[in-house]
Protein backbone atom coordinates (compact mmCIF):
# COMPACT_ATOMS: atom_id res chain seq x y z
CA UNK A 1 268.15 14.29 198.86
CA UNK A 2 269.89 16.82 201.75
CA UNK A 3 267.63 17.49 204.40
CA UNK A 4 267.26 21.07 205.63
CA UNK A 5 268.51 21.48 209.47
CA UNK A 6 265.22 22.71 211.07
CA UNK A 7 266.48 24.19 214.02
CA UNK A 8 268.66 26.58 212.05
CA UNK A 9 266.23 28.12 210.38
CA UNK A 10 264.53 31.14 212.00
CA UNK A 11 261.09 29.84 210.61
CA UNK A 12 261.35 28.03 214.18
CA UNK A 13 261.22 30.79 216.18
CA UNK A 14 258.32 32.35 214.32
CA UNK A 15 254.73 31.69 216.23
CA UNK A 16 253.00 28.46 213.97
CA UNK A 17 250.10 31.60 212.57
CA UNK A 18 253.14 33.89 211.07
CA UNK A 19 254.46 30.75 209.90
CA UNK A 20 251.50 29.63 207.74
CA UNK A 21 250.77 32.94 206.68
CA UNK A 22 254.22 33.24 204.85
CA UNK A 23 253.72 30.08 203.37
CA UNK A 24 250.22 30.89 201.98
CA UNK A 25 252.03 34.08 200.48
CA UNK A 26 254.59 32.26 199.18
CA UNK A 27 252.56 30.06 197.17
CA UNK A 28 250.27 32.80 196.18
CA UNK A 29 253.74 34.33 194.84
CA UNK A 30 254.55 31.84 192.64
CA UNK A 31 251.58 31.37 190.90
CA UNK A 32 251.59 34.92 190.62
CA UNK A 33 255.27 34.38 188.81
CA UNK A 34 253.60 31.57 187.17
CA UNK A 35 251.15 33.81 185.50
CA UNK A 36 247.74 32.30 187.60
CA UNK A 37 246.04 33.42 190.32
CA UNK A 38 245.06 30.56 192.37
CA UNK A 39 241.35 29.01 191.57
CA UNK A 40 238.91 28.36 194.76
CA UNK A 41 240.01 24.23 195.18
CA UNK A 42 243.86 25.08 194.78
CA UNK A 43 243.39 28.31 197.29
CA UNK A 44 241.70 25.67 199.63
CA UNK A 45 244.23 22.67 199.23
CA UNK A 46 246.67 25.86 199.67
CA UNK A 47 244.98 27.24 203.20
CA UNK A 48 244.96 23.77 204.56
CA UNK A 49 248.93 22.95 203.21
CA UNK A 50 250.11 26.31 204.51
CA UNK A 51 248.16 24.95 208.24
CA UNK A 52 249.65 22.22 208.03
CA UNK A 53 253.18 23.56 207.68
CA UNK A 54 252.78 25.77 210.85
CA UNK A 55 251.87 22.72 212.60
CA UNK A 56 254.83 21.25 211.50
CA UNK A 57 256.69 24.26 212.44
CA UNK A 58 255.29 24.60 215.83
CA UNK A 59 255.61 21.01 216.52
CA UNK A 60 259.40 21.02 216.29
CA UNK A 61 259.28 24.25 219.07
CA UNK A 62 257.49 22.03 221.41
CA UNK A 63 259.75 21.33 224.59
CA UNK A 64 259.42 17.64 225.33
CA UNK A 65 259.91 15.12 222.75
CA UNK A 66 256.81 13.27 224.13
CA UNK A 67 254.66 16.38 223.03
CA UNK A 68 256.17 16.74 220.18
CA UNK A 69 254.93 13.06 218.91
CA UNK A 70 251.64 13.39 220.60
CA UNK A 71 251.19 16.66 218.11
CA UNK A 72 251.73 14.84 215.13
CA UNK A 73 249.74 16.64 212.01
CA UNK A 74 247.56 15.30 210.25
CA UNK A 75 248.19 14.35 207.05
CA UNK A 76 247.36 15.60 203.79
CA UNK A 77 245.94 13.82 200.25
CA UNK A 78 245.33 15.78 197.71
CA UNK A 79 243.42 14.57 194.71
CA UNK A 80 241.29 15.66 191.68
CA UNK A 81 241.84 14.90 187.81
CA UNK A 82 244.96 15.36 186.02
CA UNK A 83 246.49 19.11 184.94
CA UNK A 84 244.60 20.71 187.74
CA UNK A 85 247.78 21.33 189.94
CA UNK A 86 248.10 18.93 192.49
CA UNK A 87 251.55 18.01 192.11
CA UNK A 88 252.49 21.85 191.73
CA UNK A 89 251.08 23.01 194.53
CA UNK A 90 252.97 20.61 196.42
CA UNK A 91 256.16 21.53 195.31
CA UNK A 92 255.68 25.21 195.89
CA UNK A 93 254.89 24.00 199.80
CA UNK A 94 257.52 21.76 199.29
CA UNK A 95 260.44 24.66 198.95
CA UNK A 96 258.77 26.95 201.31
CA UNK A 97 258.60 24.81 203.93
CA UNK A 98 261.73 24.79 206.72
CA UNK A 99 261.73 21.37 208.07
CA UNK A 100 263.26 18.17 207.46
CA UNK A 101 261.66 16.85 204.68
CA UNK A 102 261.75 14.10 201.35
CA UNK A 103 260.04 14.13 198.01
CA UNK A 104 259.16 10.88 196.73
CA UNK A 105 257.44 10.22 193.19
CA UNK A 106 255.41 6.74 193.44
CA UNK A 107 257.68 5.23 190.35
CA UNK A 108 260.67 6.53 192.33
CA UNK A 109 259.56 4.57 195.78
CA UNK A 110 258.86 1.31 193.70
CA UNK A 111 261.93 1.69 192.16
CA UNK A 112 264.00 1.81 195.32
CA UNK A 113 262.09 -0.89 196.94
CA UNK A 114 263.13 -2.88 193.98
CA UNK A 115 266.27 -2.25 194.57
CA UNK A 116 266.38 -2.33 198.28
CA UNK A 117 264.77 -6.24 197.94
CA UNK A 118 266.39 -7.48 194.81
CA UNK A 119 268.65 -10.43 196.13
CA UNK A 120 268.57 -9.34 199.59
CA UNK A 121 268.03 -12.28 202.41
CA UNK A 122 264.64 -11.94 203.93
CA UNK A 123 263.20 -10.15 200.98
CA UNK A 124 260.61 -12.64 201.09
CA UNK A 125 259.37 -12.31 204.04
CA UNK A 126 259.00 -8.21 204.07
CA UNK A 127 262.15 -7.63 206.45
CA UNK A 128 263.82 -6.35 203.02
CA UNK A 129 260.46 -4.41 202.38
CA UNK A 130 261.18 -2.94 205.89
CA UNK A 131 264.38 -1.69 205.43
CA UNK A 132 263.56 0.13 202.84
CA UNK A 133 260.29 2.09 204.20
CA UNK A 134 262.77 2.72 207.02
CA UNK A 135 265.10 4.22 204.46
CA UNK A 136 262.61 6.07 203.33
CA UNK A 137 261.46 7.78 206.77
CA UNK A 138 264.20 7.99 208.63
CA UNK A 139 265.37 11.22 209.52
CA UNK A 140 262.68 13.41 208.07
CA UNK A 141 259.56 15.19 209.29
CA UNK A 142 257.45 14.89 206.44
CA UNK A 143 257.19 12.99 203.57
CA UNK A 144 255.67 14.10 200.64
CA UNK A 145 254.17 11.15 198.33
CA UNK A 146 253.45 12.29 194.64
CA UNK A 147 251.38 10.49 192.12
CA UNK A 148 249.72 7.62 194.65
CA UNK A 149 247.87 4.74 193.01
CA UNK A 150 247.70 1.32 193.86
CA UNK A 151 246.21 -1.03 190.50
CA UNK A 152 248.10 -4.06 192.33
CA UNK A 153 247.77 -6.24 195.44
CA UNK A 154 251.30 -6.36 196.25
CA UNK A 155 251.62 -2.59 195.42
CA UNK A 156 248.82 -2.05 198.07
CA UNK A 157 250.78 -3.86 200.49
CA UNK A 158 253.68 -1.57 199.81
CA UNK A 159 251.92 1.36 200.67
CA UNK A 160 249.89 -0.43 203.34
CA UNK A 161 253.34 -0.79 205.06
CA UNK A 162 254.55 2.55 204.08
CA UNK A 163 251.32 4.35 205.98
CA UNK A 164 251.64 1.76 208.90
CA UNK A 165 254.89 2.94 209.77
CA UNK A 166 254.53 6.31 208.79
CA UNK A 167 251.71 6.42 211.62
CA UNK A 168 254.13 4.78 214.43
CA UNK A 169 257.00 7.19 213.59
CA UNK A 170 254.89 9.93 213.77
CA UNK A 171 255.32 11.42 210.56
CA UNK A 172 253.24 13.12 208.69
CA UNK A 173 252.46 12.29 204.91
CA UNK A 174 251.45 15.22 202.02
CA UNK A 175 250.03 13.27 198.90
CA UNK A 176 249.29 14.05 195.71
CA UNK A 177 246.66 11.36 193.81
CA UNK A 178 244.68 11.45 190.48
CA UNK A 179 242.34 8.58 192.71
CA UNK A 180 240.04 9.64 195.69
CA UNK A 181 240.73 7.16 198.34
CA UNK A 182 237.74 4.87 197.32
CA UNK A 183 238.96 4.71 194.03
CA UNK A 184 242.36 2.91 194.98
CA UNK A 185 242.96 -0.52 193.72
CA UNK A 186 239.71 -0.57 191.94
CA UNK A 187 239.83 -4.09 190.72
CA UNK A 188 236.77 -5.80 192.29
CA UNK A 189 238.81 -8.67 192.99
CA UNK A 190 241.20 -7.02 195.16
CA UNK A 191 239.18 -3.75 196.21
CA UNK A 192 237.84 -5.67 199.23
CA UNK A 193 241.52 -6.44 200.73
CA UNK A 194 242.66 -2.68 200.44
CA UNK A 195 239.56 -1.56 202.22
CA UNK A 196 241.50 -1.37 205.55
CA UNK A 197 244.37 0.88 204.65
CA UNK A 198 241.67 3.09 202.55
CA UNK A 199 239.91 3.65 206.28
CA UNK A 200 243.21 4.24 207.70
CA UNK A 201 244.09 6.90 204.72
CA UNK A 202 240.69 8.64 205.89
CA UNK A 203 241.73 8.41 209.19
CA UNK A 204 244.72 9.66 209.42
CA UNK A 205 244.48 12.46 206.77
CA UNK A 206 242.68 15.46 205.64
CA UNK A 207 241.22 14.53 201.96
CA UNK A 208 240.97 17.80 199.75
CA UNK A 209 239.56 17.79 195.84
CA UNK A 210 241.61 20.73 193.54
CA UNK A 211 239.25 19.57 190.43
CA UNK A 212 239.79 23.38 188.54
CA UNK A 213 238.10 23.47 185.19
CA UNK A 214 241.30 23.33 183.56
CA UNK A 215 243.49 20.74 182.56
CA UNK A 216 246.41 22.93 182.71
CA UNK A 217 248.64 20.84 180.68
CA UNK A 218 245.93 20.85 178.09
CA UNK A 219 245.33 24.84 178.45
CA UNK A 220 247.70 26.47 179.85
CA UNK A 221 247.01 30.20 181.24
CA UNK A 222 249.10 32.77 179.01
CA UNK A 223 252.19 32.68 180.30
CA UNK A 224 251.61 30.16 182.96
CA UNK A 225 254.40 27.81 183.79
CA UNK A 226 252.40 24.96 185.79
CA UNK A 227 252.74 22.08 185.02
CA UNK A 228 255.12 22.58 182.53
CA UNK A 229 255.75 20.31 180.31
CA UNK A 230 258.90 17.66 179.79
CA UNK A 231 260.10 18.96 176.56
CA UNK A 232 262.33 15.81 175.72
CA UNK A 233 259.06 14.09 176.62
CA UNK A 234 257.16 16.41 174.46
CA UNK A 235 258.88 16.14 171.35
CA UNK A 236 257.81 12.61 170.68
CA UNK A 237 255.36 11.99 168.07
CA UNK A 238 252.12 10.00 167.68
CA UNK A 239 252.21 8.81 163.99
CA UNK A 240 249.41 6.84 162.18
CA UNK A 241 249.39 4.86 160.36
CA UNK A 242 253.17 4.48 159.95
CA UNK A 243 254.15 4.82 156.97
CA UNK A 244 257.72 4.24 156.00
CA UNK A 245 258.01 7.75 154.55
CA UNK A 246 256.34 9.25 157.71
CA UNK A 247 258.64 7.08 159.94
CA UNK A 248 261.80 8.58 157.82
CA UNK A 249 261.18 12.30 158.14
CA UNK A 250 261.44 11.69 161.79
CA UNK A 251 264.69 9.73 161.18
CA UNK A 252 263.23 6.32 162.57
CA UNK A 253 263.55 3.31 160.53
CA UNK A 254 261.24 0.19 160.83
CA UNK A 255 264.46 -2.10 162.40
CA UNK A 256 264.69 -5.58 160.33
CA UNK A 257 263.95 -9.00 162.05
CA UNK A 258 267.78 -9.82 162.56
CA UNK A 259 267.88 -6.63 164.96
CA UNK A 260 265.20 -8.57 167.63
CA UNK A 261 266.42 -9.26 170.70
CA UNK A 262 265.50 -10.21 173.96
CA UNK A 263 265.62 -8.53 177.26
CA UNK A 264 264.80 -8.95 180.44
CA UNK A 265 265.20 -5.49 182.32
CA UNK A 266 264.03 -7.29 185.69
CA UNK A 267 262.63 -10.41 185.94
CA UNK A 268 260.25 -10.90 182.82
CA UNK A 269 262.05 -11.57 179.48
CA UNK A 270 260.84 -8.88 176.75
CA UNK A 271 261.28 -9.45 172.64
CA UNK A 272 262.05 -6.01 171.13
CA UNK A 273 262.56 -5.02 167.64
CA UNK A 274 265.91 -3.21 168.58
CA UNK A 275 267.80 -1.70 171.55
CA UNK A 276 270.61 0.33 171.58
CA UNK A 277 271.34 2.96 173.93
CA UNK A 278 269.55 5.56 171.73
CA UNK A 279 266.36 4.38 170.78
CA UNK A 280 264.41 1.26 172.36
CA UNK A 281 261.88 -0.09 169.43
CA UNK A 282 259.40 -3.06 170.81
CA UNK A 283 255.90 -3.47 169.99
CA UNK A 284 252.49 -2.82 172.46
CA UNK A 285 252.08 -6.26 172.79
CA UNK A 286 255.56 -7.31 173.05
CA UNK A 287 255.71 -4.80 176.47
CA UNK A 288 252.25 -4.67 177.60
CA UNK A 289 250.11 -8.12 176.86
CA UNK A 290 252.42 -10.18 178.85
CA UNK A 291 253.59 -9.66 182.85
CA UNK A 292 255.73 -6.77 183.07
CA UNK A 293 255.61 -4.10 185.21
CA UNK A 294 256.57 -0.52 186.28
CA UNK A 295 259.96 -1.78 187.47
CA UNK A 296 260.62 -3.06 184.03
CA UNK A 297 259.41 0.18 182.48
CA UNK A 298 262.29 2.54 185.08
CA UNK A 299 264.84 -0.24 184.25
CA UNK A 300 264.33 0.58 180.13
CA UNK A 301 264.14 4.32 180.71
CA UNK A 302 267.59 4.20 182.83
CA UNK A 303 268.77 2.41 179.61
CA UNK A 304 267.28 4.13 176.50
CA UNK A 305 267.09 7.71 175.49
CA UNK A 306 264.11 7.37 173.45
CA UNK A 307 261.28 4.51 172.68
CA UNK A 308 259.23 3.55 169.67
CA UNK A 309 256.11 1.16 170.67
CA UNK A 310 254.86 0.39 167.27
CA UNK A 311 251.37 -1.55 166.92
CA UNK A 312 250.05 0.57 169.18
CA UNK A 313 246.12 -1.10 168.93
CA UNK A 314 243.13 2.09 169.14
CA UNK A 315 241.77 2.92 172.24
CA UNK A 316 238.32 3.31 170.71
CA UNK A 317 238.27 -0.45 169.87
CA UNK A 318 239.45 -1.36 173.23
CA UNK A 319 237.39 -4.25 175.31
CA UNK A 320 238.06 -5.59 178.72
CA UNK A 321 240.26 -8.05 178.32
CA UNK A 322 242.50 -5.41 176.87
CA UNK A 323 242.07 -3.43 180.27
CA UNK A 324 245.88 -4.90 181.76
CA UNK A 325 247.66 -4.21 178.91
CA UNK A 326 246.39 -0.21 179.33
CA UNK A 327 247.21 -0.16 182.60
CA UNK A 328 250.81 -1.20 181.83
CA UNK A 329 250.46 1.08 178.52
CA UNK A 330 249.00 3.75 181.23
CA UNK A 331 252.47 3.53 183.56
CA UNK A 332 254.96 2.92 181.19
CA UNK A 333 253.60 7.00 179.87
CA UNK A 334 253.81 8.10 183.48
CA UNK A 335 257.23 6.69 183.58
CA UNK A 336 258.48 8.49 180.51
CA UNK A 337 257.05 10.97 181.16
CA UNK A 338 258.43 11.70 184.52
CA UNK A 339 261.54 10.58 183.09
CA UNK A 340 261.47 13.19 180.46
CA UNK A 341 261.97 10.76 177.20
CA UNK A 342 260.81 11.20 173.69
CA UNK A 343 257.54 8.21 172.98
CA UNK A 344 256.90 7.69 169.57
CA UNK A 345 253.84 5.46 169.35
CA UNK A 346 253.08 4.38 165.58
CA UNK A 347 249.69 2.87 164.85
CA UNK A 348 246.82 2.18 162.42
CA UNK A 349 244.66 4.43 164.27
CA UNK A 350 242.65 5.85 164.93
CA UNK A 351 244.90 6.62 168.13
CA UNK A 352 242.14 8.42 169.98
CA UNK A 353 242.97 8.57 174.16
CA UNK A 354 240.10 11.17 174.20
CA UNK A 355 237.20 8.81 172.50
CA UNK A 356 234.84 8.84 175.17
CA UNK A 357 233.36 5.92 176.28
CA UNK A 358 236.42 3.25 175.90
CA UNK A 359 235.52 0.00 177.22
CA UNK A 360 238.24 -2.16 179.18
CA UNK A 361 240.44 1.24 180.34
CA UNK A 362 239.77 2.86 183.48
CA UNK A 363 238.22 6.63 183.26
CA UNK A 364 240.96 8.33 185.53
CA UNK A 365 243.74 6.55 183.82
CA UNK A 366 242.26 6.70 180.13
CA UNK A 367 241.97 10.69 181.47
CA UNK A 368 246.18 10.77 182.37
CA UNK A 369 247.00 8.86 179.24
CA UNK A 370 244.77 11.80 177.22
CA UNK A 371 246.19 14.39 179.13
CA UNK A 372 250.14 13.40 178.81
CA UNK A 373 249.76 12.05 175.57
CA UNK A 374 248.21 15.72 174.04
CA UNK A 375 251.20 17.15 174.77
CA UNK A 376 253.12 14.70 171.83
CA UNK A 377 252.61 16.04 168.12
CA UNK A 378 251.03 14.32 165.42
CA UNK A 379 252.58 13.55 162.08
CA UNK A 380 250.84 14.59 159.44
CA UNK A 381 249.26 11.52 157.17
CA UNK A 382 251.25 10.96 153.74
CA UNK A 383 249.80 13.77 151.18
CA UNK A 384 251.43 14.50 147.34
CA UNK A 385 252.25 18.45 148.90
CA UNK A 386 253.19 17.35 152.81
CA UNK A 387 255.41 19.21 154.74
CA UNK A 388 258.00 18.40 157.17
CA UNK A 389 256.46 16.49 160.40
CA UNK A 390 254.95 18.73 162.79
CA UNK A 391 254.52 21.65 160.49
């Protein structure tokens, strides 16, 4: 991403309160664009944001560069349940703000650190880990974090390392989370171990709830474009129970067993149904029951333009010992999703992500599934007078 000179920009010469002020306007412009005014919790999280950016602002007019690190803002997490914003509100600060500054989605940092390690000498002992947090900081001013969640131990190292260093370079982090800090790695096994860098993220940043009562991507405002949705992503189906005729009028066609192959898009070996560079077809357990991860999941969406995950079990029969296999169901969505790539899921059914009360699946995740996944039609069920799908 090119970084925007800061000193060239006459935002810098501007007193830190003029500063903030046009970047509260600005924001309160493009929702107005958007078709929205902004609700109480966004106009908060957009007070404190536009504060922060004078600080940032005013920082970098500071004389000596001793000051300047001894000023260093503190940082921002939003969070709150899914539709309600977050990640837009960011991204309006985001262009408004003159400084040098990097957008990171949390796939998008895993991704790179997978990269930045893979075969690299000293990978296993964090110096490759290192390198690439370095990467990721150097040269900027801010950072700005999107979608943070840590449902691993080593992904909670990751980001323990990532905040570490963040704090000795003296740069500032704005984060957008579905997760309030006490709600990171929730597994009880683990929770204890992140409880460190959980009192650091309190420590070091201002924690701010935008929990609207909309799920925008659910119910949008008239005319509102927040949150839009993915439209590739969008025009992926949910089909139950599968029928061959339902599958057809969609042009998918149940692949025969001499199509299987295996892959191994990192380092776990996965049996699918079929691959070719159009359309990925593998079943929930074939992806999900076994050890992959979200690096698998980035590697398959650099390499397919669409996926089928057929036996897709219900949600509303889930128990716990189905609760891993969500989670991986849970970021393989996000990744699609972000990715913008039609999901067909096929199952029995009933494929519910709204039933409340699902054993074994998290709330806030069960609650992103729901949210992303209601934005995929349904096919209708076989009938004698049926239309086309999606009518």
């Amino acid at each position: 991403m090119a970084l925007t000179p800061p000193l060239a920009s006459p935002w810098h010469r501007q007193r830190p309160k003029a500063v903030g002020a046009a970047l509260l306007a600005g924001i309160e412009h493009d929702a107005g664009r958007s078709g929205f005014a902004l609700e109480p919790s966004q106009r908060a999280a957009a007070e404190r944001l536009a504060a922060f950016g004078a600080s940032v602002t005013g920082r970098r007019r500071a004389l000596p560069t001793t000051v300047t690190r001894a000023r260093t803002p503190r940082s921002i997490y939003l969070h709150g349940p899914v539709g309600r914003g977050k990640t837009w509100l960011m991204d309006s600060f985001y262009r408004g703000l003159h400084a040098r500054k990097r957008r990171v989605h949390f796939h998008d940092f895993f991704r790179s650190l997978h990269r930045g390690t893979h075969g690299q000498q000293g990978a296993g002992d964090g110096t490759a880990i290192q390198r690439s947090v370095d990467a990721l900081l150097a040269d900027i001013d801010v950072l700005f974090f999107d979608e943070f969640h840590v449902h691993d131990v080593g992904d909670g190292m990751f980001m323990a390392r990532l905040l570490r260093t963040a704090a000795q370079r003296h740069v500032p982090l704005v984060v957008t989370s579905n997760y309030a800090p006490d709600e990171l790695l929730p597994n009880p096994l683990w929770h204890d171990h992140f409880l460190p860098t959980i009192e650091a993220i309190k420590d070091m940043m201002d924690v701010l709830v935008v929990s609207g009562p909309s799920d925008f991507r659910r119910y949008p405002v008239a005319g509102s474009s927040l949150d839009a949705a993915p439209p590739a992503f969008s025009s992926g189906r949910i089909i139950c129970p599968g029928s061959a005729h339902q599958l057809g009028r969609l042009g998918l066609f149940a692949p025969p067993a001499s199509q299987s192959r295996v892959l191994t898009p990192t380092t776990q070996p996965v049996v699918v149904k079929n691959a070719d560079p159009d359309l990925l077809w593998v079943s929930f357990g074939s992806l999900f029951a076994g050890l992959t991860s979200t690096a698998d999941y980035l590697a398959l969406a650099d390499a397919y333009k669409a996926w089928v995950i057929d036996d897709v079990p219900s949600p509303a029969h889930a128990d716990a010992s189905m609760a891993p296999a969500w989670q991986r169901f849970s970021n393989a969505v996000d990744v699609l999703y972000d990715q913008d790539i039609p999901l067909f899921l096929v199952g029995v059914g009933p494929l519910d992500w709204d039933a409340a009360g699902t054993d074994g699946v998290q709330p806030v995740d069960l609650a992103r599934i729901a949210s992303r996944l209601s934005l995929l039609g349904r096919s209708p069920a076989d009938t004698d007078n049926e239309g086309p799908a999606g009518s």
